[in-house]
N, C-alpha and C. Protein backbone atom coordinates (compact mmCIF):
# COMPACT_ATOMS: atom_id res chain seq x y z
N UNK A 1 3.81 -2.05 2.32
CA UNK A 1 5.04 -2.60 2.82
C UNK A 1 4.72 -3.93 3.48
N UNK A 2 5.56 -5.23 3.10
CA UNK A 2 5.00 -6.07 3.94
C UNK A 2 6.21 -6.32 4.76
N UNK A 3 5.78 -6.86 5.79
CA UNK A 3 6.65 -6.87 7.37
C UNK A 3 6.81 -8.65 7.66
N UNK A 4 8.12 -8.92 7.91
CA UNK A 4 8.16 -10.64 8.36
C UNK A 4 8.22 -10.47 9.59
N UNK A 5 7.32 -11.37 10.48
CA UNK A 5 7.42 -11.20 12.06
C UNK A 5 7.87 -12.33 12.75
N UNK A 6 7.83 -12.63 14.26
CA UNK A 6 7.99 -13.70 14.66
C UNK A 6 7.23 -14.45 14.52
N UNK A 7 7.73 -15.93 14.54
CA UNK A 7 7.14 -17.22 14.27
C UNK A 7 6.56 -17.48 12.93
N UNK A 8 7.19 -16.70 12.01
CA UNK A 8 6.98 -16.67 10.81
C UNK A 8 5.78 -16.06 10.03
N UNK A 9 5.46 -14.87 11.02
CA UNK A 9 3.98 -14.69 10.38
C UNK A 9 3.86 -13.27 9.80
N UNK A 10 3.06 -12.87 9.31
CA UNK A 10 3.75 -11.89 7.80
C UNK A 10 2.20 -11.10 8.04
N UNK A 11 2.74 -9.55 7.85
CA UNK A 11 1.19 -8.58 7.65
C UNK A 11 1.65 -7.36 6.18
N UNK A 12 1.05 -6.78 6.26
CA UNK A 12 1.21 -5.57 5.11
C UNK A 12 0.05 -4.63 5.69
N UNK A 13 1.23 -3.36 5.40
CA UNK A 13 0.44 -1.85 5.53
C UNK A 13 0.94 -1.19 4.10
N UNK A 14 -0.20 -0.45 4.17
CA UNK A 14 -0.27 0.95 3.14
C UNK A 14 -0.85 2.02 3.42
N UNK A 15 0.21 2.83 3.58
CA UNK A 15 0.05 4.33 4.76
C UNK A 15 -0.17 5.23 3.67
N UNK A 16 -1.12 6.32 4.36
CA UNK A 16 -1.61 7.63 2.95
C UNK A 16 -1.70 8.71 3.91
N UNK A 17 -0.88 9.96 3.31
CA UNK A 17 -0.81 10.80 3.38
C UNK A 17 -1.76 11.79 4.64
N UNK A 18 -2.98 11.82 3.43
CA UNK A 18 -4.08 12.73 3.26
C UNK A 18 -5.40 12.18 3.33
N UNK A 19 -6.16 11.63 3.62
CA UNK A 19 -5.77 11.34 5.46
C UNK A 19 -5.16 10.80 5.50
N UNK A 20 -3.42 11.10 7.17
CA UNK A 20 -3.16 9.97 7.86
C UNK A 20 -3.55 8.62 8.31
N UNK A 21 -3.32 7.80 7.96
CA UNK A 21 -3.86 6.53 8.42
C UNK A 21 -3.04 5.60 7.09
N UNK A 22 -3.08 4.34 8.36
CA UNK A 22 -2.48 3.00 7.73
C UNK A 22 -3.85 2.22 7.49
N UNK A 23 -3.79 1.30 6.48
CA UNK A 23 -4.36 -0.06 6.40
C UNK A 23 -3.53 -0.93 6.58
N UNK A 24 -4.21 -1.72 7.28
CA UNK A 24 -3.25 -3.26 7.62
C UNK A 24 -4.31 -4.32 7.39
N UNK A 25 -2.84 -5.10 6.26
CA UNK A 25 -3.59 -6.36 5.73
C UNK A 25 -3.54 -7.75 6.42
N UNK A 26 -3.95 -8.54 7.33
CA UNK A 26 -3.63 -9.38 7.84
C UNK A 26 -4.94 -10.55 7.84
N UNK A 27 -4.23 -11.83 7.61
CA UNK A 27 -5.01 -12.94 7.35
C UNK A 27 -6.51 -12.50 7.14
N UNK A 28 -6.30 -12.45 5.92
CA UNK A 28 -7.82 -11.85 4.54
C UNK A 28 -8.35 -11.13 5.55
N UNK A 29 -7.70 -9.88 6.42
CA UNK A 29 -8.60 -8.92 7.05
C UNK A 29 -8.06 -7.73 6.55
N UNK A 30 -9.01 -6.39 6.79
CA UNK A 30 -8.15 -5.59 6.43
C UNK A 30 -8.61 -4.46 7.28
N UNK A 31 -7.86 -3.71 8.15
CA UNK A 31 -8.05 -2.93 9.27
C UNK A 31 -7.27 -1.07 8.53
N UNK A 32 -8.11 -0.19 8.73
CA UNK A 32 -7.72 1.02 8.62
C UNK A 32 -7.59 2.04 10.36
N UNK A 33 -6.53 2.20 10.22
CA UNK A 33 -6.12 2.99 11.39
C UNK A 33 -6.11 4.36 10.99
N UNK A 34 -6.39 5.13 11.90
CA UNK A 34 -6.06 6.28 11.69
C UNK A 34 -4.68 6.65 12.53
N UNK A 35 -3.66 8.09 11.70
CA UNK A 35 -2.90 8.17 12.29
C UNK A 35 -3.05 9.02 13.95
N UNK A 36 -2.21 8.57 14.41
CA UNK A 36 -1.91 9.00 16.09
C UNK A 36 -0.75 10.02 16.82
N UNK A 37 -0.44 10.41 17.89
CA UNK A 37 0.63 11.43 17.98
C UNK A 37 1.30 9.89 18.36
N UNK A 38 2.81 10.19 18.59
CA UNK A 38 3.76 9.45 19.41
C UNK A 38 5.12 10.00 19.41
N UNK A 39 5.80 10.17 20.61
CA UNK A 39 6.81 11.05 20.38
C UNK A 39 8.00 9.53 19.97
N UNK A 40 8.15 8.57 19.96
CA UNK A 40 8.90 8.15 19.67
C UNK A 40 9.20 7.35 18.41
N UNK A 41 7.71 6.97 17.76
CA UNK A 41 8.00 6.34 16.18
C UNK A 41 6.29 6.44 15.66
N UNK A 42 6.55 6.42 14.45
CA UNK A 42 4.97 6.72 13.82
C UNK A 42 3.80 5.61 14.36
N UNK A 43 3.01 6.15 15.21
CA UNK A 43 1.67 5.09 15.77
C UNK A 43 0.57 5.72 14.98
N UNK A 44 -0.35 4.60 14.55
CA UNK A 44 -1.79 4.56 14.36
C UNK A 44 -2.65 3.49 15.26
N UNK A 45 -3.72 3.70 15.50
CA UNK A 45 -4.89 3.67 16.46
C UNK A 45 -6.49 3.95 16.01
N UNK A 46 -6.97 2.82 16.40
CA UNK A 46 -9.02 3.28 16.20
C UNK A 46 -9.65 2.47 18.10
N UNK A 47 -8.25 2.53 19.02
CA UNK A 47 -8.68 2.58 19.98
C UNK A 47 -8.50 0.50 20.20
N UNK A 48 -8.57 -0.31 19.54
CA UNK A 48 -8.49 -1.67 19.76
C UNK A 48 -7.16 -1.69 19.33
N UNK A 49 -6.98 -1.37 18.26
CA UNK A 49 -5.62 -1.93 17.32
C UNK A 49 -4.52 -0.83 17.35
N UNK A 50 -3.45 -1.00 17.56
CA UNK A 50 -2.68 0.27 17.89
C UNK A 50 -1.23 -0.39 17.06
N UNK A 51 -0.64 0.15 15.82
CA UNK A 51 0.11 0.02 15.02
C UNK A 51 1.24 0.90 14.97
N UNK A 52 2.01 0.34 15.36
CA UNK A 52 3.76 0.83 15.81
C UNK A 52 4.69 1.13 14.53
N UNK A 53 5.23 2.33 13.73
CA UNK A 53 5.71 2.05 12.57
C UNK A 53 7.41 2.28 13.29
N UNK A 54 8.75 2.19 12.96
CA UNK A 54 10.12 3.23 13.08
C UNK A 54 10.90 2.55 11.74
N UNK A 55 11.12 2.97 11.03
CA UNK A 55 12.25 2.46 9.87
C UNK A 55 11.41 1.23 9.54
N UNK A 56 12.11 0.24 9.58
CA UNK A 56 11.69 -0.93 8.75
C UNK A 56 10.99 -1.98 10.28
N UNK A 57 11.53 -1.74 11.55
CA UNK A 57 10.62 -2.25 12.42
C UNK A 57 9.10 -1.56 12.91
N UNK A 58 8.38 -2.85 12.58
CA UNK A 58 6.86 -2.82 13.20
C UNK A 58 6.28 -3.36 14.47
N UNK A 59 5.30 -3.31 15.11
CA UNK A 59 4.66 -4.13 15.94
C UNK A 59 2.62 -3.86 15.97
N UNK A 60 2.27 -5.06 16.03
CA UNK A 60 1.08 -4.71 15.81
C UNK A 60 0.16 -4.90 17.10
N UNK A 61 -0.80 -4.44 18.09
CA UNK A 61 -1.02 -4.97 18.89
C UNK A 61 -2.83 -4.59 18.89
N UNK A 62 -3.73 -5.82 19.83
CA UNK A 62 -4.56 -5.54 19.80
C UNK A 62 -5.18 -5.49 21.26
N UNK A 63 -6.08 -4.67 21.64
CA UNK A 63 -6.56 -4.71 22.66
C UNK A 63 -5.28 -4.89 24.07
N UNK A 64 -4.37 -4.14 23.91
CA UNK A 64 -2.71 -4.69 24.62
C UNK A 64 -2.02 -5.93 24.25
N UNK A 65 -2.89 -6.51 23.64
CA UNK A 65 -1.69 -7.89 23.44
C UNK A 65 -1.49 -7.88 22.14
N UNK A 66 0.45 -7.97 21.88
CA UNK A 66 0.38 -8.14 20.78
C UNK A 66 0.40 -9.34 20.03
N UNK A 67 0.22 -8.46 19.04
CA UNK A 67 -0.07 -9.94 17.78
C UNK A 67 0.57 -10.10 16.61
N UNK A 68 1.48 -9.17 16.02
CA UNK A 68 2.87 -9.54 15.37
C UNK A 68 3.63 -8.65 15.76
N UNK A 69 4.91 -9.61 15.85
CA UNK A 69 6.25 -8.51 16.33
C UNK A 69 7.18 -9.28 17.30
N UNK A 70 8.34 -8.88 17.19
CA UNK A 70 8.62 -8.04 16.44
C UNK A 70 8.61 -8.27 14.64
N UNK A 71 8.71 -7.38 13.87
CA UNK A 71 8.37 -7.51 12.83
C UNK A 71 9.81 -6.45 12.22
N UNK A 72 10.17 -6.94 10.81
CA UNK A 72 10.82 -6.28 10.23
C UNK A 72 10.52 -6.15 8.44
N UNK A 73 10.28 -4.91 7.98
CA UNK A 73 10.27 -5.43 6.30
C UNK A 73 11.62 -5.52 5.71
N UNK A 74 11.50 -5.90 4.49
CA UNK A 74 12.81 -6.32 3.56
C UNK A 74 13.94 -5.22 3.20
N UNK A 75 12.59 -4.10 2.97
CA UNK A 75 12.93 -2.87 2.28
C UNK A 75 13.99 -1.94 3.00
N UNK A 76 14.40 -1.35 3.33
CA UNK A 76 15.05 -0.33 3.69
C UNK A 76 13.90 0.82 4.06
N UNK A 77 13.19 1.41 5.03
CA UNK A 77 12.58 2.53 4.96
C UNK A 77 13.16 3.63 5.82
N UNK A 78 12.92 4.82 6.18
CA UNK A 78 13.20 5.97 7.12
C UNK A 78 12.23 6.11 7.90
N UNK A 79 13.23 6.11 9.17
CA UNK A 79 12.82 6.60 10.28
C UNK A 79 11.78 7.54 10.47
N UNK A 80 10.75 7.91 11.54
CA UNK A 80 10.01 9.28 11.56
C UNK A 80 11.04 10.60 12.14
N UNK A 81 11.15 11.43 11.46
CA UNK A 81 12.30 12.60 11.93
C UNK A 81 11.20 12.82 13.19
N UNK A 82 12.18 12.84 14.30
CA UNK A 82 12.32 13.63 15.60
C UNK A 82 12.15 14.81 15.57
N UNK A 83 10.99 15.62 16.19
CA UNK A 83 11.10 17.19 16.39
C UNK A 83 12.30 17.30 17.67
N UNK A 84 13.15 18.44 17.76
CA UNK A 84 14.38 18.66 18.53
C UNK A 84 13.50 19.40 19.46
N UNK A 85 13.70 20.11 20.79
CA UNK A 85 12.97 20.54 21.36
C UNK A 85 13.81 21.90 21.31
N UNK A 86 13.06 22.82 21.61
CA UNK A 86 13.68 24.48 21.72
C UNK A 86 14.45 24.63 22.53
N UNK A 87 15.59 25.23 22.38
CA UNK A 87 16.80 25.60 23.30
C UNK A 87 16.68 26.86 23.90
């Protein structure tokens, strides 16, 4: 999926299954995250780089500061379904 961010600057991920984990392609680098818990939108993490997924918005950050984002792709994607909590 590639993502347009602020100030015009552009990354791509490709998320797999089995193992969880994203790759992110950014200026001829290419970083593999593994996936992470987050109760509010799909995160991956290897502890420097911590990768924010929800629908079609991203954010990428390193070491706390980020470094693209906000970010949106073209595509249309879905949300991470919410677990409801027990009543």
């Amino acid at each position: 999926v590639n993502y347009q961010c602020a100030k015009n600057r552009t990354f791509s991920v490709d998320r797999s299954r089995a193992p969880r984990e994203a790759k992110v392609m950014m200026n001829d680098k290419v970083i593999t995250l593994p996936g992470g818990n987050s109760a509010a939108q799909e995160k991956y993490s290897d502890g420097d780089y911590i990768l924010y997924l929800d629908g079609e918005a991203a954010m990428l950050e390193h070491l706390g500061r980020v470094l693209f984002g906000p970010c949106k792709s073209a595509a249309a994607l879905p949300t991470r379904q919410r677990e409801l909590e027990p009543r």
